[in-house]
Protein backbone atom coordinates (compact mmCIF):
# COMPACT_ATOMS: atom_id res chain seq x y z
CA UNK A 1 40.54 40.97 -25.39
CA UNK A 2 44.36 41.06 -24.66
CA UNK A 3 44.20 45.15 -25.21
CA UNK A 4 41.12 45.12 -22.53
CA UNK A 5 42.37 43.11 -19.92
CA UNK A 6 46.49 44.29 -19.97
CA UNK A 7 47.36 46.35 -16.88
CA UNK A 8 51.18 46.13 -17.30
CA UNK A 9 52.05 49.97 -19.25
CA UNK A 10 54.87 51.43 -20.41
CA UNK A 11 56.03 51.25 -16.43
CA UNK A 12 54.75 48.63 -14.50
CA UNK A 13 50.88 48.84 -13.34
CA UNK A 14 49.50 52.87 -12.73
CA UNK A 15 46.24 54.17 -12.24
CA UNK A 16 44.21 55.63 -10.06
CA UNK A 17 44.38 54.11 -6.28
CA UNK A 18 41.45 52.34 -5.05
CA UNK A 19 40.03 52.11 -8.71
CA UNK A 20 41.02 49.16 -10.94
CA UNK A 21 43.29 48.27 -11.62
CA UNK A 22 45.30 49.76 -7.96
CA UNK A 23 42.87 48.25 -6.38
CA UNK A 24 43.70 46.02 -3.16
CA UNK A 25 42.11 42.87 -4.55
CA UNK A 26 43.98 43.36 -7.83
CA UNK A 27 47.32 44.46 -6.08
CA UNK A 28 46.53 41.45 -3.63
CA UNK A 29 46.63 39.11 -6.74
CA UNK A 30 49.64 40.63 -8.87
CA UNK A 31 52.00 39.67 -5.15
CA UNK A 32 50.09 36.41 -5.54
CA UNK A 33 51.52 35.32 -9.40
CA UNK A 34 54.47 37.78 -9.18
CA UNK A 35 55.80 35.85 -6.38
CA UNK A 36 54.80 32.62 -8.44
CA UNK A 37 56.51 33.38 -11.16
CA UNK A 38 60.20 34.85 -8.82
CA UNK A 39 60.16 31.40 -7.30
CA UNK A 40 60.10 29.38 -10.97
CA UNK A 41 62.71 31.82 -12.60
CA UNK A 42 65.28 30.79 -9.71
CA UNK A 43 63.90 27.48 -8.48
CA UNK A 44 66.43 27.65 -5.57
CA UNK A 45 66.40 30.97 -3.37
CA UNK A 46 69.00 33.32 -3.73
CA UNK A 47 69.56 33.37 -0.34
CA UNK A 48 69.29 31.40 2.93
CA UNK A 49 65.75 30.05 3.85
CA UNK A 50 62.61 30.93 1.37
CA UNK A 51 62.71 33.00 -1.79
CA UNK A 52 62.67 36.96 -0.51
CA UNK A 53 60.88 39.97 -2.29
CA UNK A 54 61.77 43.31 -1.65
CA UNK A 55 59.34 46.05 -1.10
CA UNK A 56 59.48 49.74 -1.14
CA UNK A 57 57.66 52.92 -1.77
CA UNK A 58 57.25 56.36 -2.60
CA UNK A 59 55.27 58.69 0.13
CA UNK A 60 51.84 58.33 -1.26
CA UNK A 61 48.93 58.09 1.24
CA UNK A 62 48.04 54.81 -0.83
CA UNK A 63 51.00 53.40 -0.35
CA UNK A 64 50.09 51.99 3.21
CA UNK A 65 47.22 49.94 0.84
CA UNK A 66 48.99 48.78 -1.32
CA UNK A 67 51.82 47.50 0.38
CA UNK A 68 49.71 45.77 2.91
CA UNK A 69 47.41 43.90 -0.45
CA UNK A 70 51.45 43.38 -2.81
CA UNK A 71 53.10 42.14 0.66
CA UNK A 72 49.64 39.54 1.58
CA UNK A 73 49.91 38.08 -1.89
CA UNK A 74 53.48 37.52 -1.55
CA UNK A 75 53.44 35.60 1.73
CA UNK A 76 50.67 33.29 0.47
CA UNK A 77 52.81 32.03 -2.24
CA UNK A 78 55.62 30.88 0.25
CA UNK A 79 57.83 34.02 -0.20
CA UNK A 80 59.28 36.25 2.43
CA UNK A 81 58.68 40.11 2.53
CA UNK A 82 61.66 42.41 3.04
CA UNK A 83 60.09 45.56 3.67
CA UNK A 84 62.59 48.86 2.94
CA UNK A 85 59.88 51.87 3.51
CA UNK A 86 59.86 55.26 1.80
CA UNK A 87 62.81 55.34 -0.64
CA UNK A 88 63.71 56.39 -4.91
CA UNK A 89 63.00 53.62 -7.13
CA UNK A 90 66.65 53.21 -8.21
CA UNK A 91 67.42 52.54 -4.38
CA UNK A 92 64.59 49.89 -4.02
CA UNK A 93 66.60 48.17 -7.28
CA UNK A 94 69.59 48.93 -5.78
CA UNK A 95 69.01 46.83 -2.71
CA UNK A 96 67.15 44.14 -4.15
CA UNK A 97 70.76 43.32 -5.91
CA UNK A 98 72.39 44.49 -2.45
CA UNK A 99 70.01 42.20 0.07
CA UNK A 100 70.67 39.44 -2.79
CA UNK A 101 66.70 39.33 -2.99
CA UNK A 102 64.42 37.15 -5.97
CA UNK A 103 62.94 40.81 -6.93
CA UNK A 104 62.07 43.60 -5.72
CA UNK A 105 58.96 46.20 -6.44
CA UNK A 106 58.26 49.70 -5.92
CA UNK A 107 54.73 50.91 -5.06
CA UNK A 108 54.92 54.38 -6.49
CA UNK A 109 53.47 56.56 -9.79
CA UNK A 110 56.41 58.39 -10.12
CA UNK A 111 56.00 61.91 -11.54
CA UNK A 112 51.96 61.24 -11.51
CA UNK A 113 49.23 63.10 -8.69
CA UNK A 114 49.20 61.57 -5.31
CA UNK A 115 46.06 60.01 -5.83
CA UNK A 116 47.51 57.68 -8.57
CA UNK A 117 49.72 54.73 -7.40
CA UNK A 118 50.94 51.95 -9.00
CA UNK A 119 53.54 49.12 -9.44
CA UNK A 120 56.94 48.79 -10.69
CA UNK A 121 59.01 45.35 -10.96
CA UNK A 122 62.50 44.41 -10.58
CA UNK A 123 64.64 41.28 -11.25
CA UNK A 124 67.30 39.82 -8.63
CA UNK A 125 69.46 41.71 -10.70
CA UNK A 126 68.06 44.93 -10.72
CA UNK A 127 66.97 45.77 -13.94
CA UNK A 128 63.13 45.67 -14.66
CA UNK A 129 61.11 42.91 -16.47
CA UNK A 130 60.71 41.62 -19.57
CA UNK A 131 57.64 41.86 -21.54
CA UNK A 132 57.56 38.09 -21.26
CA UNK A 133 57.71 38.06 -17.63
CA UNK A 134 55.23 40.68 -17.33
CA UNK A 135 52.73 38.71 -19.68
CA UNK A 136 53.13 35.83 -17.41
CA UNK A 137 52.11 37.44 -14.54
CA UNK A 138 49.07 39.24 -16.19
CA UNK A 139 47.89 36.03 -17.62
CA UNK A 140 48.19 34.46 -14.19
CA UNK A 141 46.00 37.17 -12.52
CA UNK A 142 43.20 37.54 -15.41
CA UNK A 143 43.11 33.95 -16.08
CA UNK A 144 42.18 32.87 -12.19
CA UNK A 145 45.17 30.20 -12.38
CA UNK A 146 46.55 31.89 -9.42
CA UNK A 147 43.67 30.82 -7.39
CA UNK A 148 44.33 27.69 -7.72
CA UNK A 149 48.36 27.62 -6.20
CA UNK A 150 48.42 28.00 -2.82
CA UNK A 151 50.85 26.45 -0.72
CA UNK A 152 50.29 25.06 2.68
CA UNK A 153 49.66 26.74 6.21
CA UNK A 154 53.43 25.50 7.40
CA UNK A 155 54.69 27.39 3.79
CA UNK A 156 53.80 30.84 3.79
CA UNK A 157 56.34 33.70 4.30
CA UNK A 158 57.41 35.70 6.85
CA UNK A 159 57.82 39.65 6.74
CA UNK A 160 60.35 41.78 8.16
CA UNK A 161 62.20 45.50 8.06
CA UNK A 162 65.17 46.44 6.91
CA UNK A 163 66.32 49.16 9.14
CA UNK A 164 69.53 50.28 7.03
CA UNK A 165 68.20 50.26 2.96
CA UNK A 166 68.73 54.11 3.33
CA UNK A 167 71.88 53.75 4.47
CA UNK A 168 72.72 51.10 1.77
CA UNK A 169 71.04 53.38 -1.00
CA UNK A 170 73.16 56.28 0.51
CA UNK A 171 76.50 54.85 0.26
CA UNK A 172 76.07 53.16 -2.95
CA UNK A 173 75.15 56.52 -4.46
CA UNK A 174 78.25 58.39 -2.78
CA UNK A 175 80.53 55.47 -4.60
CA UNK A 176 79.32 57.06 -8.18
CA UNK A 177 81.24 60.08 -6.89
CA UNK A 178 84.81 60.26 -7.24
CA UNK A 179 86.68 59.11 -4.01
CA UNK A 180 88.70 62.31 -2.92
CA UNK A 181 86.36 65.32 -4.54
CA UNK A 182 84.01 66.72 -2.64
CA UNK A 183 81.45 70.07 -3.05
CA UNK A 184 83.20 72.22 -0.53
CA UNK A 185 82.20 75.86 -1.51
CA UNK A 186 78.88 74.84 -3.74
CA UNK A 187 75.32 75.94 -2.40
CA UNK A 188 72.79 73.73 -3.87
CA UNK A 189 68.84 73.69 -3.85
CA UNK A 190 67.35 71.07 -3.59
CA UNK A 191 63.35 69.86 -4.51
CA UNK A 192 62.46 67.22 -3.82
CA UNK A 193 58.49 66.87 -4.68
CA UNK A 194 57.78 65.84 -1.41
CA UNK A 195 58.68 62.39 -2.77
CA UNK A 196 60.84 59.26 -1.84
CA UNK A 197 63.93 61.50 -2.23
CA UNK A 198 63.40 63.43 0.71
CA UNK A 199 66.41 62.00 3.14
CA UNK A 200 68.41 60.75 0.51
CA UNK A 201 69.49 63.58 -2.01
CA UNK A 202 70.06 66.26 0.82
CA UNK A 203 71.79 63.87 3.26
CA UNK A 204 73.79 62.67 0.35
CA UNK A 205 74.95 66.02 -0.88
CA UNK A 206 75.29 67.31 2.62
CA UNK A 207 78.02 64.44 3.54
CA UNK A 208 79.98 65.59 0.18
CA UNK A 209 80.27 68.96 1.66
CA UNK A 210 77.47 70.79 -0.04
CA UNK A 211 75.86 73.74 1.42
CA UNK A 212 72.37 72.70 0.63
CA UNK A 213 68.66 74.53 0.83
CA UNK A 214 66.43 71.38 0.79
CA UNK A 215 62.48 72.15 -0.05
CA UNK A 216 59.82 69.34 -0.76
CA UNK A 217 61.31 67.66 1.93
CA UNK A 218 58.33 67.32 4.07
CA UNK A 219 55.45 64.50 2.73
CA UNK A 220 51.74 64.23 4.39
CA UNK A 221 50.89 61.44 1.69
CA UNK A 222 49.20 63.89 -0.55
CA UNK A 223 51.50 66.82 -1.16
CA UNK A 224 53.84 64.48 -3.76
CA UNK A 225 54.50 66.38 -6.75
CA UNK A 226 51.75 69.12 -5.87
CA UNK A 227 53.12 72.12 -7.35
CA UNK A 228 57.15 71.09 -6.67
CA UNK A 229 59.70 68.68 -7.66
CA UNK A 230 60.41 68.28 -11.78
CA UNK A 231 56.69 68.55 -12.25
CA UNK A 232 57.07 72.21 -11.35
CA UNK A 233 60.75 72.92 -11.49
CA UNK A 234 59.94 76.95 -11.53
CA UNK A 235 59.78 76.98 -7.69
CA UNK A 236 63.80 75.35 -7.90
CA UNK A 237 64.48 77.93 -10.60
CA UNK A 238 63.06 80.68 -8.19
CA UNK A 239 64.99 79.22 -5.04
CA UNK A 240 68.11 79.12 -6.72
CA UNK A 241 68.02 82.66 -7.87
CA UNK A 242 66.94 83.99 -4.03
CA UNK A 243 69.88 81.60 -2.45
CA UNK A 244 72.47 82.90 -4.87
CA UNK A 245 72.69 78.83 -5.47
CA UNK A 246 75.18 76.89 -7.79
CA UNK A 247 73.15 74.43 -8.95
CA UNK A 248 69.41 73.60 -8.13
CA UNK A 249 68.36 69.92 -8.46
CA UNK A 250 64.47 68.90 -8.47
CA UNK A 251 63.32 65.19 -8.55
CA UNK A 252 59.32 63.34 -9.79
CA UNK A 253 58.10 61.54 -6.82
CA UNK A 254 60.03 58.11 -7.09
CA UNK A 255 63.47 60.16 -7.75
CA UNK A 256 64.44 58.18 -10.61
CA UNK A 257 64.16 61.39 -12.83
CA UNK A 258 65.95 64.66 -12.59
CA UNK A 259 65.85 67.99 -13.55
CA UNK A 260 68.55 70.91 -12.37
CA UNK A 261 68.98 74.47 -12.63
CA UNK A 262 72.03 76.71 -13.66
CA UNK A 263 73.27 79.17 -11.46
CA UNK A 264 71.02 81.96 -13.43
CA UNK A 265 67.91 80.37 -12.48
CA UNK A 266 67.44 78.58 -16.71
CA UNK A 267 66.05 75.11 -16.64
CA UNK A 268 68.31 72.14 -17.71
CA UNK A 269 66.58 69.36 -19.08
CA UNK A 270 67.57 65.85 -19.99
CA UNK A 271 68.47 66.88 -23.83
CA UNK A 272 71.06 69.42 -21.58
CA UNK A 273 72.22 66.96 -19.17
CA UNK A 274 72.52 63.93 -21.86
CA UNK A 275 74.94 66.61 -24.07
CA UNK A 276 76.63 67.83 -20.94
CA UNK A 277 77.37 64.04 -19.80
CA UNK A 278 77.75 62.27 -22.72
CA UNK A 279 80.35 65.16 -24.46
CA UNK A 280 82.05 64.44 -21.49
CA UNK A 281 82.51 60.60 -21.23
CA UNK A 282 83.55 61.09 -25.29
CA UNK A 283 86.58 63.16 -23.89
CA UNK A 284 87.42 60.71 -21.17
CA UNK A 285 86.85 57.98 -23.52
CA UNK A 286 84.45 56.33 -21.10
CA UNK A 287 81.22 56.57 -23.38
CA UNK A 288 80.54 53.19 -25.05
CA UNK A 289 80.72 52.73 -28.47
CA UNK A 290 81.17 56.60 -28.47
CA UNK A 291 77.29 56.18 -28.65
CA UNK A 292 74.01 57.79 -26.54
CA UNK A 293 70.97 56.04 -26.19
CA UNK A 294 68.04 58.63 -26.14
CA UNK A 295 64.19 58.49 -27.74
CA UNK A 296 62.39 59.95 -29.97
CA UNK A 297 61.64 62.86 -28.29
CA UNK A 298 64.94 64.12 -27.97
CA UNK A 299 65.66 67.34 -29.34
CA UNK A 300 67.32 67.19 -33.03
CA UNK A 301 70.25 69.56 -31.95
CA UNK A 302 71.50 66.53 -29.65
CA UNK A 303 72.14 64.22 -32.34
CA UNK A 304 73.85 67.13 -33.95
CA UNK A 305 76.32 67.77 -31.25
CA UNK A 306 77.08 64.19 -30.51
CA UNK A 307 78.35 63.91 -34.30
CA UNK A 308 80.08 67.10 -34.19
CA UNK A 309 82.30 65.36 -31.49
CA UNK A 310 82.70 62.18 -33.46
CA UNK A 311 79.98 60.45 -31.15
CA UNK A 312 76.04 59.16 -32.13
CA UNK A 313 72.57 58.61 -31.07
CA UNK A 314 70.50 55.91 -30.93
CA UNK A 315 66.97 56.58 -30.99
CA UNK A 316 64.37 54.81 -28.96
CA UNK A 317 60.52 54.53 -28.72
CA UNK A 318 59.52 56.64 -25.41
CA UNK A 319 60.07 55.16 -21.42
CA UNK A 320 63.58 54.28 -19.44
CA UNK A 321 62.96 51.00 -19.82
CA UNK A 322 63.48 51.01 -23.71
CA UNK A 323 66.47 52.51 -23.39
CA UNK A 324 67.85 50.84 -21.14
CA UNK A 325 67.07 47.46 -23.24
CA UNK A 326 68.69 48.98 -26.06
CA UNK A 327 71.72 49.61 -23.70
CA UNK A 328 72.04 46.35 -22.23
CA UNK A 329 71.28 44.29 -25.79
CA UNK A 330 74.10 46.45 -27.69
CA UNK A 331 76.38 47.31 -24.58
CA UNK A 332 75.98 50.61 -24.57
CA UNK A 333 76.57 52.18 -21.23
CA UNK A 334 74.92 56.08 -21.17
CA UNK A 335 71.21 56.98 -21.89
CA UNK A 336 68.13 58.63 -21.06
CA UNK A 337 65.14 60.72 -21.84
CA UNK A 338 64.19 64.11 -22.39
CA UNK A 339 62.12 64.63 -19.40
CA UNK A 340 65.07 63.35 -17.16
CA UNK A 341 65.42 59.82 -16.84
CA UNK A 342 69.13 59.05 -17.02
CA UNK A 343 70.55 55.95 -16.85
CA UNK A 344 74.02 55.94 -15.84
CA UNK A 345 75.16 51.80 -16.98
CA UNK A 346 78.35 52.22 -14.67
CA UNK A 347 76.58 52.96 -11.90
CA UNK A 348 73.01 52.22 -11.93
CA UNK A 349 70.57 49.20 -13.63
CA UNK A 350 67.42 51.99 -13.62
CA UNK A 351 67.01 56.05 -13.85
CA UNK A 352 68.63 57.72 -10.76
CA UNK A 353 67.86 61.33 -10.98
CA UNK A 354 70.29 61.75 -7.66
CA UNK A 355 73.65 59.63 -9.52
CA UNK A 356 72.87 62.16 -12.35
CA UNK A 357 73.18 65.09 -10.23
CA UNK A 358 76.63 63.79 -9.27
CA UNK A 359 77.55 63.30 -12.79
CA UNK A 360 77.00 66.61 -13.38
CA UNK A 361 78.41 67.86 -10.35
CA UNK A 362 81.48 65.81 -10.98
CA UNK A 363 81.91 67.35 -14.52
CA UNK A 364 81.44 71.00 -12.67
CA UNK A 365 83.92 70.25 -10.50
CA UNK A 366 86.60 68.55 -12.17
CA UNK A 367 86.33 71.36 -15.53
CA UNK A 368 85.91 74.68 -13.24
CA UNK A 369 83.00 75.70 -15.51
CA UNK A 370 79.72 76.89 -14.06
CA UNK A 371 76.51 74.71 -15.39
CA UNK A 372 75.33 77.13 -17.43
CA UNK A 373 78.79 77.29 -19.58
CA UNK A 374 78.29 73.54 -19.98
CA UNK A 375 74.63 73.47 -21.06
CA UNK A 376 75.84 75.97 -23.71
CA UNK A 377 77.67 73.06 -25.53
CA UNK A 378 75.14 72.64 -28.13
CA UNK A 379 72.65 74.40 -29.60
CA UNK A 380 68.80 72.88 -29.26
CA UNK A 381 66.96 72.95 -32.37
CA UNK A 382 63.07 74.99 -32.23
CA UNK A 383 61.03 72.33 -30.58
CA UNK A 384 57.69 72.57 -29.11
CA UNK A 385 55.77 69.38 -27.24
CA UNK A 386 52.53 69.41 -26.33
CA UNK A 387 50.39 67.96 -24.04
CA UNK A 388 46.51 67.52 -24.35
CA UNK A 389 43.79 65.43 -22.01
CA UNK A 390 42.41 63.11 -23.46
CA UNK A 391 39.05 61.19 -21.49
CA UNK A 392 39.64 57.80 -24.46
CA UNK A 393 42.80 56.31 -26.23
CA UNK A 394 41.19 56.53 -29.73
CA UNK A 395 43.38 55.36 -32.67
CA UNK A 396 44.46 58.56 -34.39
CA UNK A 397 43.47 56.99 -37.59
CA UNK A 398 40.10 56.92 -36.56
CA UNK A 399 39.79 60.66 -35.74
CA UNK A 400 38.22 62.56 -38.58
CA UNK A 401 40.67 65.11 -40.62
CA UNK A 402 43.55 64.33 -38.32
CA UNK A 403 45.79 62.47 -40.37
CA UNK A 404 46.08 64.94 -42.89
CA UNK A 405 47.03 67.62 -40.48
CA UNK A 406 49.80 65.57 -39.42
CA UNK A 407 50.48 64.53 -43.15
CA UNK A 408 50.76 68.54 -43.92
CA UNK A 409 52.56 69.50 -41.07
CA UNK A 410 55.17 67.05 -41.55
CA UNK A 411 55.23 68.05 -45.41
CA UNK A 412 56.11 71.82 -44.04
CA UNK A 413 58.40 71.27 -41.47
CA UNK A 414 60.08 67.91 -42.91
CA UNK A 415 62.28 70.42 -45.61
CA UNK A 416 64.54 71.72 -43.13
CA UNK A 417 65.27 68.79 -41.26
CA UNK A 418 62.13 68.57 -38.85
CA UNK A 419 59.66 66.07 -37.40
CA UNK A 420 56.09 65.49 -36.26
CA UNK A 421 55.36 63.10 -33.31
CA UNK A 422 52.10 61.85 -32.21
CA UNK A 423 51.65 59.45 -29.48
CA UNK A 424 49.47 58.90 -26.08
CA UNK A 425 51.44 58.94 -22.88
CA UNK A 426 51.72 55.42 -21.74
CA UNK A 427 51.08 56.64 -17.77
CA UNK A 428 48.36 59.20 -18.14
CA UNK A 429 45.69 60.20 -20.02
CA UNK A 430 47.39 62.98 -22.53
CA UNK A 431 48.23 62.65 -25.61
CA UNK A 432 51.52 64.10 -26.75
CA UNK A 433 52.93 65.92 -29.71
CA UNK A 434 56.10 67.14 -30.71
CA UNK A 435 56.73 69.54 -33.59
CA UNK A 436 60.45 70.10 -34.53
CA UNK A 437 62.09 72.67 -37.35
CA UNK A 438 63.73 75.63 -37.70
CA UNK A 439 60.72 77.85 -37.80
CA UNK A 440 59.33 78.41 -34.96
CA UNK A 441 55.60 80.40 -36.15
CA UNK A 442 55.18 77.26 -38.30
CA UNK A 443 56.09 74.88 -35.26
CA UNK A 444 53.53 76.85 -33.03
CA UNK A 445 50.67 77.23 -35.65
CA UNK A 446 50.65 73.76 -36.45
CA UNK A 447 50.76 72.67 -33.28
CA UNK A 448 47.70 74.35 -31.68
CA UNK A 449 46.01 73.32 -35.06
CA UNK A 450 46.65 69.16 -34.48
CA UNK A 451 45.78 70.03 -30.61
CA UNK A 452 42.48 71.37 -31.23
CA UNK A 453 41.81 68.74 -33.73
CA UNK A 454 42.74 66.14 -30.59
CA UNK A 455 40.29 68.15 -28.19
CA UNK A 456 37.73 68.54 -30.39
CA UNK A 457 37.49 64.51 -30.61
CA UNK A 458 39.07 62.75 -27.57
CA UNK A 459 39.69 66.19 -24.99
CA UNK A 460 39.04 65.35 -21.33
């Protein structure tokens, strides 16, 4: 029963809007207990008056929904609204901690269609829940207890804007960057998906000194992530190459992810970036515990550089938010993911794919060397992932013959240091699988072997 009624995934709630679960009466319930359960974590408010949610969003057409149904639910439970508008996830967090609020959400899907939507939670603090928390809130909403706690007429909250969280967001961000340096001289592209990026990342990089060509800067409510942004970082690769650009940046919808370009138009992941920034915290002695926090689908040759410079890696099942508990349990101050979260500990409690950028810029700027002279300081091992539809979740045990594919591909490429990983994406409906080695025939044979074994029993 728990597996059937659980709407909390790997990040907050997602689906698709205006189906359950993102449907108003469910959203409408989830502000009910989440605001419930913010007022008994910090019985008195953090600030003057009632206790005080935050809400943002990214530019999804939905969004208007769904922050009308989180933003009722809230007010009914005695708890004020600060509305923020259109702005990244790691700014929403950001000002929750700046506006001294209870919590603060983000109505968003990040790197998912427009026509998803979902939820995303923050503590006073910034960082995002625990499982416990989330359970409590889930049980509240399936169980109907919520129903039954309403306070009275003279109780409920009040709602207002926040005019200046983009400026807030803005100047926070420009603190990452070193006081003094600027990017006099550097043409940047930027894309920015048409998402909740689209005033911050150029304004910020244009007030640093950047020359910047700014694309996906221009949301209806349904062009987020439609063939731009990190989702499709070929069309940054492209602009970068006709603008005779520096660097090219591209953000998901919700900006808390990041993916950039070198100045020959070749795609730097998060495997690049986490080698490129963590190398370079080792030198300055600034990395924690000489130690990066990444997951298990980073690329072997990582963990290989990192221990060529005396550093390590510390593995992780997949999503930010596993890293960054891993970080904050152990103190470790620098992680991220493959597909471009980053989670910078000095400077940010979430993924902030535009306080990346800066990292990287910062590292340009201070060693002289071009981005693709830093990606080149470590070599990536052969690794292919792949990505099927899937229309059910089926246990992999229970599809027919698959196990023993895995079994003998792992037996192959195992040898010589490789790795097979199966798993479903915890925010769509794919199913994922990673093949590592030093062959790369035997990584791609075996690969569209176990992915026609997955379509052939669960393919959308």
């Amino acid at each position: 029963m728990k597996s059937q009624r659980r709407i909390f995934g790997t990040d907050g709630v997602r689906g698709t809007a205006n189906i359950e679960p993102v449907t108003a009466e469910t959203i409408l319930k989830l502000g009910c207990a989440a605001a419930h359960v913010f007022k008994g974590l910090q019985q008195t408010p953090r600030g003057r008056g009632k206790h005080q949610i935050v809400v943002g969003k990214d530019t999804r057409l939905s969004g208007y929904l769904l922050e009308n149904a989180i933003s009722s639910g809230i007010l009914s439970m005695g708890v004020d609204v600060l509305f923020i508008g259109p702005l990244p996830t790691p700014g929403i967090a950001y000002v929750t901690r700046s506006l001294r609020a209870d919590a603060g959400i983000a109505i968003t899907a990040s790197h998912n269609p427009y026509d998803d939507n979902g939820v995303k939670f923050f503590r006073s603090d910034g960082y995002k829940l625990d499982d416990e928390i989330e359970a409590e809130i889930e049980n509240l909403v399936f169980s109907g207890e919520i129903a039954n706690i309403r306070p009275k007429a003279s109780a409920i909250g009040k709602a207002v804007r926040i005019e200046d969280a983009l400026g807030r967001y803005i100047e926070h961000v420009k603190n990452s960057f070193p006081r003094g340096m600027t990017l006099e001289g550097l043409r940047i592209v930027v894309d920015c998906g048409n998402g909740a990026a689209y005033k911050a990342t150029p304004t910020v990089l244009r007030e640093l000194g950047a020359e910047v060509f700014a694309f996906g800067v221009s949301p209806n409510g349904t062009n987020i992530n439609l063939d731009c942004g990190s989702m499709h970082p070929e069309m940054m690769c492209q602009k970068v190459w006709e603008h005779r650009a520096h660097l090219g940046i591209a953000h998901d919808g919700d900006a808390d992810r990041v993916l950039l370009c070198d100045e020959n138009g070749k795609l730097i992941d998060g495997d690049d970036i986490m080698a490129i920034a963590g190398l370079d915290l080792m030198r300055g002695g600034a990395l924690a515990k000489n130690t990066v926090v990444a997951t298990v689908m980073s690329n072997a040759g990582l963990e290989a550089a990192l221990k060529a410079a005396g550093g390590s890696m510390l593995r992780t099942p997949v999503g930010d938010k596993h890293v960054i508990d891993e970080m904050i349990t152990h103190g470790y101050n620098f992680g991220g993911e493959q597909s471009g979260h980053m989670i910078f500990g000095d400077h940010s409690t979430t993924g902030d794919g535009l306080v990346t950028a800066l990292q990287i810029l910062r590292i340009m700027q201070t060693t002289g060397k071009p981005l693709s002279e830093l990606s080149r300081s470590w070599t990536r091992f052969p690794q292919l992932v792949t990505n099927v539809k899937v229309r059910e979740k089926r246990p992999f045990e229970e599809l027919d013959g698959l196990m023993d594919l895995l079994k003998q591909a792992e037996t192959e490429v195992a040898g010589n240091g490789g790795r097979v990983l199966l798993r479903y994406s915890g925010t769509e409906p794919k199913a994922r699988l990673l093949i590592e080695g030093n062959d790369s025939a035997v990584i791609e044979a075996w690969s569209r072997k176990i992915a026609d074994s997955l379509r052939r029993h669960v393919g959308a």
